[in-house]
C-alpha atoms as a PDB file:
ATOM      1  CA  UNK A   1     120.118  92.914 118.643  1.00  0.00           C
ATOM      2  CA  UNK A   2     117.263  94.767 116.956  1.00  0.00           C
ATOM      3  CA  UNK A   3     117.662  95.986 113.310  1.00  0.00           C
ATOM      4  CA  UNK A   4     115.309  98.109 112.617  1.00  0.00           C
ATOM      5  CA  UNK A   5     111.546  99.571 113.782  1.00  0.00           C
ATOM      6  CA  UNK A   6     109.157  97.565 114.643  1.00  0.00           C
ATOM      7  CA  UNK A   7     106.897  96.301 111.659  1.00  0.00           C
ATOM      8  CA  UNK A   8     103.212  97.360 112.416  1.00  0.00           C
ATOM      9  CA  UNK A   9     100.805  94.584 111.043  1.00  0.00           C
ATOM     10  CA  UNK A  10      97.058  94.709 110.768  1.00  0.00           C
ATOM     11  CA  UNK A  11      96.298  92.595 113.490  1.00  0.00           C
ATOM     12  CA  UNK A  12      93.674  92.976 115.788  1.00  0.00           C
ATOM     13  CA  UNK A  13      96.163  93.062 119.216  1.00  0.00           C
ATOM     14  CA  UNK A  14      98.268  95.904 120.723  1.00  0.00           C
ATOM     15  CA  UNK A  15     101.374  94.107 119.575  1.00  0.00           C
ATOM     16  CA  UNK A  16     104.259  94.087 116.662  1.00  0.00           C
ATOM     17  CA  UNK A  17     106.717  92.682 115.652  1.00  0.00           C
ATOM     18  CA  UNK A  18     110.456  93.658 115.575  1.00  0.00           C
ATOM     19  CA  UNK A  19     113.317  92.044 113.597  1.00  0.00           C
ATOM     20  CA  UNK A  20     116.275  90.753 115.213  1.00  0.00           C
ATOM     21  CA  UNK A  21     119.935  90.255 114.289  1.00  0.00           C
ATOM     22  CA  UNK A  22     121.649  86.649 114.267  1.00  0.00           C
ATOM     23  CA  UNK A  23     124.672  85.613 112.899  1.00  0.00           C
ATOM     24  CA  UNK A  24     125.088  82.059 112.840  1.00  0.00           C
ATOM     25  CA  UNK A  25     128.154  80.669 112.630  1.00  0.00           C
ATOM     26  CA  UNK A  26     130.082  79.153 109.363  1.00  0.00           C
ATOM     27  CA  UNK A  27     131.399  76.507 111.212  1.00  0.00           C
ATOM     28  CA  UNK A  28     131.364  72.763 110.381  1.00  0.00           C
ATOM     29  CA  UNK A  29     128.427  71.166 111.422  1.00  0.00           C
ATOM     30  CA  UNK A  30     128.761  68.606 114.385  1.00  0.00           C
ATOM     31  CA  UNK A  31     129.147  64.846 113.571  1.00  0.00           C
ATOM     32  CA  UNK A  32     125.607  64.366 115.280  1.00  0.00           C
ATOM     33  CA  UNK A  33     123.488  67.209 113.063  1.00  0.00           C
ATOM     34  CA  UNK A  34     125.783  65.824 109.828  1.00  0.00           C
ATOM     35  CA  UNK A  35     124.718  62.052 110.551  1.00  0.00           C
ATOM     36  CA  UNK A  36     120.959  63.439 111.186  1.00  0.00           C
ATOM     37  CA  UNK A  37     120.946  65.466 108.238  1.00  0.00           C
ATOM     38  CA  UNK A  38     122.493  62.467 105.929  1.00  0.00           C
ATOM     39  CA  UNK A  39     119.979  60.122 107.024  1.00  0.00           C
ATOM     40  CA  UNK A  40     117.152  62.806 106.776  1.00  0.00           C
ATOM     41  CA  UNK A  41     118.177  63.234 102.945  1.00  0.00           C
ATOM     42  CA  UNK A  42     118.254  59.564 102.257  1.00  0.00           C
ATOM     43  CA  UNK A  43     114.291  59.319 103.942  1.00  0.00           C
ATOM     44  CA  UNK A  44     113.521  62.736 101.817  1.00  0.00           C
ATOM     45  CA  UNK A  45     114.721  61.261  98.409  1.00  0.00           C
ATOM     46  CA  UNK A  46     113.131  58.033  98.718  1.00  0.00           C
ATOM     47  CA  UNK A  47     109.766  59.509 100.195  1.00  0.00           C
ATOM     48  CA  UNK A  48     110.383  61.907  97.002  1.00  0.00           C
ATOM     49  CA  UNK A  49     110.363  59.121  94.669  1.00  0.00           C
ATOM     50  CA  UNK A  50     107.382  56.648  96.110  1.00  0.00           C
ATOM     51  CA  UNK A  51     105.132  59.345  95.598  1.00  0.00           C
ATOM     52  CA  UNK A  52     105.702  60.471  91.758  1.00  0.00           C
ATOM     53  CA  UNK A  53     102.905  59.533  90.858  1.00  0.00           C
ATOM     54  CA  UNK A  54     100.963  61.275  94.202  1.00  0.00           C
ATOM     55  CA  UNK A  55     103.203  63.607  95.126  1.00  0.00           C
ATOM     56  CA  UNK A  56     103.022  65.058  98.779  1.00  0.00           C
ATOM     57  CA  UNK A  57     101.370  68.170  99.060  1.00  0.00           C
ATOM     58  CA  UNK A  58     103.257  71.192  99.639  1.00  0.00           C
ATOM     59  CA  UNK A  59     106.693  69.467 100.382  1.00  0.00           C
ATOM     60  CA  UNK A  60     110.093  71.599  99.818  1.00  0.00           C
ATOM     61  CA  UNK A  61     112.863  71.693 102.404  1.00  0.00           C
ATOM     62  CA  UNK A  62     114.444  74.116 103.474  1.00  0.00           C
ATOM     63  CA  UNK A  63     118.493  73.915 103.776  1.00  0.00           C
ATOM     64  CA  UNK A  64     118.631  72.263 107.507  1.00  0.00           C
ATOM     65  CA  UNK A  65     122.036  73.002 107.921  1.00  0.00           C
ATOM     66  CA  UNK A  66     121.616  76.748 107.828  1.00  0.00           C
ATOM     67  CA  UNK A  67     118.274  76.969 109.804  1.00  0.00           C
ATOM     68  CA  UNK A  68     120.370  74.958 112.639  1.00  0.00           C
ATOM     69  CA  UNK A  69     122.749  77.418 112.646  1.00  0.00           C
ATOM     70  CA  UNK A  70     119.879  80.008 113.505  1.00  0.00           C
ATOM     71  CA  UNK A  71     118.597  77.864 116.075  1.00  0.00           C
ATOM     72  CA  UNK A  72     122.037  77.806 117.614  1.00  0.00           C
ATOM     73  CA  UNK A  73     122.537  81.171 117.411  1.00  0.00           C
ATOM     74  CA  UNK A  74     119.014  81.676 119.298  1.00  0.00           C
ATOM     75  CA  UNK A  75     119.988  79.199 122.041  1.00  0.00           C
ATOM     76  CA  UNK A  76     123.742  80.440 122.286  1.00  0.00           C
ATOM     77  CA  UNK A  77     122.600  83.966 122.915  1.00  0.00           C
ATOM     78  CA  UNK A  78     119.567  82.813 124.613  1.00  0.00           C
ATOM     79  CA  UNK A  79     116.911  84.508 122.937  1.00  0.00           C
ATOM     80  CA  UNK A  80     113.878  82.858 123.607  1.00  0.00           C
ATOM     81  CA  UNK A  81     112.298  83.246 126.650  1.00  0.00           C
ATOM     82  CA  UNK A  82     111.793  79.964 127.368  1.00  0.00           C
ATOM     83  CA  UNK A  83     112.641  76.219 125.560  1.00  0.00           C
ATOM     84  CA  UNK A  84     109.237  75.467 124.141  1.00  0.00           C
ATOM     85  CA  UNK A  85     110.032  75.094 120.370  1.00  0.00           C
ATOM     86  CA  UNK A  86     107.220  74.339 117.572  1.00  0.00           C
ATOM     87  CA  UNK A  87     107.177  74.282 114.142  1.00  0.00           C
ATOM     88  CA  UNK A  88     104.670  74.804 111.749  1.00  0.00           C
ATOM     89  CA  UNK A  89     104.198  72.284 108.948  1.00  0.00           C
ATOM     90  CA  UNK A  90     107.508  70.094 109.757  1.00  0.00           C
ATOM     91  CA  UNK A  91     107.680  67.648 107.098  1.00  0.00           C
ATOM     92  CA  UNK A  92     109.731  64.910 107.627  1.00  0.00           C
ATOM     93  CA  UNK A  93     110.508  66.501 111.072  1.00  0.00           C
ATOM     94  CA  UNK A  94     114.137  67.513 110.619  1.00  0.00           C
ATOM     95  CA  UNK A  95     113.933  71.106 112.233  1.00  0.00           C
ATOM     96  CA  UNK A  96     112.110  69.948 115.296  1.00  0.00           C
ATOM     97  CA  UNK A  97     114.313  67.405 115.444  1.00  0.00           C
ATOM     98  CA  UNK A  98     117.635  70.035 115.323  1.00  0.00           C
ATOM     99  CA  UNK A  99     115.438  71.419 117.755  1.00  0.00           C
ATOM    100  CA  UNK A 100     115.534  68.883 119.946  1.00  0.00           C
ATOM    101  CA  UNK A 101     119.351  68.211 119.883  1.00  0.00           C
ATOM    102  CA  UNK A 102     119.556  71.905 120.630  1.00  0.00           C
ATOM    103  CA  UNK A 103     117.894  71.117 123.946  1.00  0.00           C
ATOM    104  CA  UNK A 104     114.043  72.803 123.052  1.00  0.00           C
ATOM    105  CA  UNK A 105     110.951  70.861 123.678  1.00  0.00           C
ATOM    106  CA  UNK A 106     110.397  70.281 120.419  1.00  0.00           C
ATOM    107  CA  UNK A 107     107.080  70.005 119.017  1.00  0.00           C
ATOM    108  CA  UNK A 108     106.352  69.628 115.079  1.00  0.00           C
ATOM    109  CA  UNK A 109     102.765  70.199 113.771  1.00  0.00           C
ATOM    110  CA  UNK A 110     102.087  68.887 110.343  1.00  0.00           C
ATOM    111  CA  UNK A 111      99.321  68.161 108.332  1.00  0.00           C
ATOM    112  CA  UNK A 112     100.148  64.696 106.425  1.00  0.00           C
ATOM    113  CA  UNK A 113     100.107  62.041 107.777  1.00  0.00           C
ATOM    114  CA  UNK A 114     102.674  60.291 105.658  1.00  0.00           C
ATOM    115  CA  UNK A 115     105.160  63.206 106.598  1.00  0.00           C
ATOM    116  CA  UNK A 116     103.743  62.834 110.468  1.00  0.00           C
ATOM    117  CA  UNK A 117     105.062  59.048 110.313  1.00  0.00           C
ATOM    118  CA  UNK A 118     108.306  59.712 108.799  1.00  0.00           C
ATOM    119  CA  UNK A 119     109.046  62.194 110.925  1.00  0.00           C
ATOM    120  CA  UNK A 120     108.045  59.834 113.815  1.00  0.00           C
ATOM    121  CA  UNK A 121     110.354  57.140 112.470  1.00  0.00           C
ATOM    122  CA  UNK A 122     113.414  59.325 112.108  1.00  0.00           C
ATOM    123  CA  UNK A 123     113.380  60.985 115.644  1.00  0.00           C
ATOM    124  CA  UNK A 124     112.812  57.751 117.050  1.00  0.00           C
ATOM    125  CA  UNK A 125     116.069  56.045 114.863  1.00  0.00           C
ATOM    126  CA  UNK A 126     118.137  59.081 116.335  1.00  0.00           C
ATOM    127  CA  UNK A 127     116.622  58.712 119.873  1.00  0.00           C
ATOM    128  CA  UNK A 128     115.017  62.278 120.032  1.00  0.00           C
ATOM    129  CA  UNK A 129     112.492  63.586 122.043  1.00  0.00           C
ATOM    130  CA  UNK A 130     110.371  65.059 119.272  1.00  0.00           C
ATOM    131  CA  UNK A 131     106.075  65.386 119.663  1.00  0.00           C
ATOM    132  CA  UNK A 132     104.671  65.206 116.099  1.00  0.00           C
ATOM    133  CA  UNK A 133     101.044  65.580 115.626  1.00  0.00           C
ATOM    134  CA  UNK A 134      98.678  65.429 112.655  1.00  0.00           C
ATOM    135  CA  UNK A 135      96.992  68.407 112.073  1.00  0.00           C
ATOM    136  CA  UNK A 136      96.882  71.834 110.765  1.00  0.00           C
ATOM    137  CA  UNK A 137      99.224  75.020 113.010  1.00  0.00           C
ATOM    138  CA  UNK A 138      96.198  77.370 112.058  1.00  0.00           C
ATOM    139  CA  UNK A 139      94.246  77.804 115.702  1.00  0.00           C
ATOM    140  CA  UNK A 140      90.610  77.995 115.961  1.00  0.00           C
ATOM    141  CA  UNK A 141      89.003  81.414 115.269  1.00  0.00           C
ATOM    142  CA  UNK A 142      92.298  82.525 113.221  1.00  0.00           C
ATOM    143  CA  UNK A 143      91.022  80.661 110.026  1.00  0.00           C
ATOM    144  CA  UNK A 144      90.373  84.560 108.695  1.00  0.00           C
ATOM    145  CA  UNK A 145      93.987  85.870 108.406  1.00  0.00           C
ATOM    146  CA  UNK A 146      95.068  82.781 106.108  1.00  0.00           C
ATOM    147  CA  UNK A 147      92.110  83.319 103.872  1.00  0.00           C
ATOM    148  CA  UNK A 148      90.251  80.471 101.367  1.00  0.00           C
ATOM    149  CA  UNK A 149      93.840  78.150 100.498  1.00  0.00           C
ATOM    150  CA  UNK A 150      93.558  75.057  98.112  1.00  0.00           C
ATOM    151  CA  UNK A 151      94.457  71.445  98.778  1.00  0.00           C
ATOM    152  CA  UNK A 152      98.200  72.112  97.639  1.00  0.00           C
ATOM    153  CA  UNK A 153      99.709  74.681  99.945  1.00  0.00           C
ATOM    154  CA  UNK A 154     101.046  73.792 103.063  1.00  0.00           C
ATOM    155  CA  UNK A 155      98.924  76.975 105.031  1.00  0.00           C
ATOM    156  CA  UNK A 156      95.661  74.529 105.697  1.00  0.00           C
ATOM    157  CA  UNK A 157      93.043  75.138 108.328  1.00  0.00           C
ATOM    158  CA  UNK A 158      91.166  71.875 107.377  1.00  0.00           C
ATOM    159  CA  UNK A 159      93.142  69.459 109.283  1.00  0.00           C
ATOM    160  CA  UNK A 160      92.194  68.163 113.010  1.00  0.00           C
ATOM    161  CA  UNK A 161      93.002  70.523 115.730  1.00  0.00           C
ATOM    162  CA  UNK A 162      96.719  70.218 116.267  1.00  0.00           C
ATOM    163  CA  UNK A 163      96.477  72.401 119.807  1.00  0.00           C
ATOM    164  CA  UNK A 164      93.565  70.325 121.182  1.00  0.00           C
ATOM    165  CA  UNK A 165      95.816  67.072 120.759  1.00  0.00           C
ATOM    166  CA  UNK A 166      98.670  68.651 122.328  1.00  0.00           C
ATOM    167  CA  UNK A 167      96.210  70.273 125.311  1.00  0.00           C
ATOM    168  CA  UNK A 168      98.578  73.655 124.584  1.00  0.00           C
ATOM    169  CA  UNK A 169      97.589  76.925 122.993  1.00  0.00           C
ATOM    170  CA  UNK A 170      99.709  78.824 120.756  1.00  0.00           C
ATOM    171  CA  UNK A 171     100.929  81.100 123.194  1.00  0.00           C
ATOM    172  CA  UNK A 172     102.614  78.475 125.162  1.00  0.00           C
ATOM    173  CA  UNK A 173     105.524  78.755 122.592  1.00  0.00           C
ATOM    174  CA  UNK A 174     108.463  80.410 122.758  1.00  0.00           C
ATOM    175  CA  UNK A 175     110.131  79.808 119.440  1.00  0.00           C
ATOM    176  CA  UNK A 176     108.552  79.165 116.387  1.00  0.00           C
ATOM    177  CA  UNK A 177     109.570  77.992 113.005  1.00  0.00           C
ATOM    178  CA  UNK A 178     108.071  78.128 109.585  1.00  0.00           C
ATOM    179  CA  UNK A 179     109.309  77.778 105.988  1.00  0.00           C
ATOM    180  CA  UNK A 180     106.481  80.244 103.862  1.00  0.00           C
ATOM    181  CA  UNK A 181     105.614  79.747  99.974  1.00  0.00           C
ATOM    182  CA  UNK A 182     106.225  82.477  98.220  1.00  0.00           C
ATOM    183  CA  UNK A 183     103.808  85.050  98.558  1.00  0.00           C
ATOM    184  CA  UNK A 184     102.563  83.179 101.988  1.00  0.00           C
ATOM    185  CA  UNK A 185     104.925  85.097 103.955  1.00  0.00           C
ATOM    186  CA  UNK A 186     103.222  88.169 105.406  1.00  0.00           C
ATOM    187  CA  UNK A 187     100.162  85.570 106.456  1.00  0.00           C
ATOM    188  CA  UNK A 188     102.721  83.725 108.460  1.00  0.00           C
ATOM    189  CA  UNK A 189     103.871  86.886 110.060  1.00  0.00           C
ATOM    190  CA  UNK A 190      99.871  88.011 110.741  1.00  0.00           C
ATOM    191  CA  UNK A 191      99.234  84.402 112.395  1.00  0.00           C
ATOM    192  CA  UNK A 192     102.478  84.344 114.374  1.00  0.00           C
ATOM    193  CA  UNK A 193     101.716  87.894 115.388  1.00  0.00           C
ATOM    194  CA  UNK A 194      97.751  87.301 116.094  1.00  0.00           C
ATOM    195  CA  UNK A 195      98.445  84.100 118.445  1.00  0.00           C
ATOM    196  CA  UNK A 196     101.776  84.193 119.461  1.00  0.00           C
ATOM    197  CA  UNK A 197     102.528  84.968 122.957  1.00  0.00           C
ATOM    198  CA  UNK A 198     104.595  88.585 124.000  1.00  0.00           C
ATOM    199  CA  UNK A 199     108.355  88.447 123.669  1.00  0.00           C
ATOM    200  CA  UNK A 200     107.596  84.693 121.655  1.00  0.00           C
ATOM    201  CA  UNK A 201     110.489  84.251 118.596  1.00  0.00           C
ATOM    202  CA  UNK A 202     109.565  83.817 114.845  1.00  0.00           C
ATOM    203  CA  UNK A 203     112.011  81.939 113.059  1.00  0.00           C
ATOM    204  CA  UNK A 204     111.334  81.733 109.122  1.00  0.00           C
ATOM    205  CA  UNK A 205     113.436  80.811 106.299  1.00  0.00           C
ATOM    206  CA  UNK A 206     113.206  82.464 102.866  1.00  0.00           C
ATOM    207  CA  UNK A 207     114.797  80.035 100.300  1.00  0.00           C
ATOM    208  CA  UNK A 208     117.764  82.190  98.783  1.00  0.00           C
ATOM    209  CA  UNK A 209     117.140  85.062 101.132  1.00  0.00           C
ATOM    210  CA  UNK A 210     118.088  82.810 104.071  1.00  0.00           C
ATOM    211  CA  UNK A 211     116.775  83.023 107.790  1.00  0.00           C
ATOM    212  CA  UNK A 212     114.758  85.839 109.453  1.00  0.00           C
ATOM    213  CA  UNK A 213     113.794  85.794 113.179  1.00  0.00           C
ATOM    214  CA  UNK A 214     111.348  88.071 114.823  1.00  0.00           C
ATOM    215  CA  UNK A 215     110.109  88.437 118.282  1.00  0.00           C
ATOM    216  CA  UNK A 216     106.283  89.847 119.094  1.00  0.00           C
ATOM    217  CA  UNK A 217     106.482  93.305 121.189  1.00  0.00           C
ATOM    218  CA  UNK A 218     103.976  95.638 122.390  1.00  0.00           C
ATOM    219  CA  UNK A 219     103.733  98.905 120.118  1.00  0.00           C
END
């Protein structure tokens, strides 16, 4: 399944990551994810419109169908070592929920709390298992590979501390899930490769570029 070498970041661990292969199907969607993702874009375009004149900080997001198509692919060829899903700044929660109806723990980390009690409200209207939690998906002592960020992007250190709420550390994850700003990208791959557990999945999506998934390795 790998595609090429392994990329060598500057981290401070003995590890790398490695790019894997996936090709999700082009297959309708299930009546389930389609009714999910309906009602997720009704909840998106009204949240969207109470808060023109605020609007929420750092929101865009990402095309859900396609991103659950790489989560199926991951769970079809059984890629993760283990069913312990996160994702990092979830929004109105719909990955973590596909998550969930994929069979992961899902677990959704964001740092607004309007976004934290949407995504609350629509797991619970689809009867998911889904843990949201206020707070920011940068760990203690990492703060240094994301660097000074303003009030407006979505990679924030200054929220509570997400893994003290959950009692987990990052390396209790097997899968993880991020949508990067432009430009943000490579910071997500140092963080995901600084606290990630060996043999731990990176699942990112890249606007028109589509889905990437890595997994950490040892050099």
């Amino acid at each position: 399944m790998q595609k090429q070498e392994p990329v060598l970041l500057n981290c401070t661990n003995n590890m790398a990551l490695i790019d894997l292969e996936i090709s999700p199907t082009e297959e309708p969607l299930p009546q389930d994810i389609e009714s999910l993702l309906a009602d997720a874009q009704v909840r998106i375009d009204r949240l969207i419109e109470a808060q023109q004149d605020k609007p929420i900080f750092a929101y865009v997001p990402s095309d859900f169908g396609e991103v659950y198509r790489g989560l199926e692919q991951i769970q079809t060829l059984n890629l993760a070592t283990g069913q312990r899903f996160v994702e990092w700044g979830s929004g109105v929660g719909v990955t973590a929920c596909l998550a969930s109806m994929l069979n992961f723990d899902s677990i959704g980390i964001e740092i607004e709390p309007s976004l934290v009690e949407a995504s609350q409200e629509l797991a619970a209207d689809h009867e998911l298992t889904v843990e949201f939690v206020e707070g920011s998906f940068v760990p203690s002592g990492a703060e240094w590979l994301v660097g000074p960020q303003n009030d407006l992007t979505w990679l924030r250190d200054d929220g509570i501390a997400a893994y003290d709420t959950l009692g987990l550390d990052p390396d209790d994850f097997d899968l993880f899930f991020a949508y990067p700003w432009p430009g943000e990208e490579q910071m997500v791959f140092e963080l995901f490769n600084h606290c990630g557990a060996a043999g731990s999945l990176l699942l990112t999506f890249h606007g028109e570029n589509g889905l990437r998934l890595q997994r950490k390795v040892l050099r």
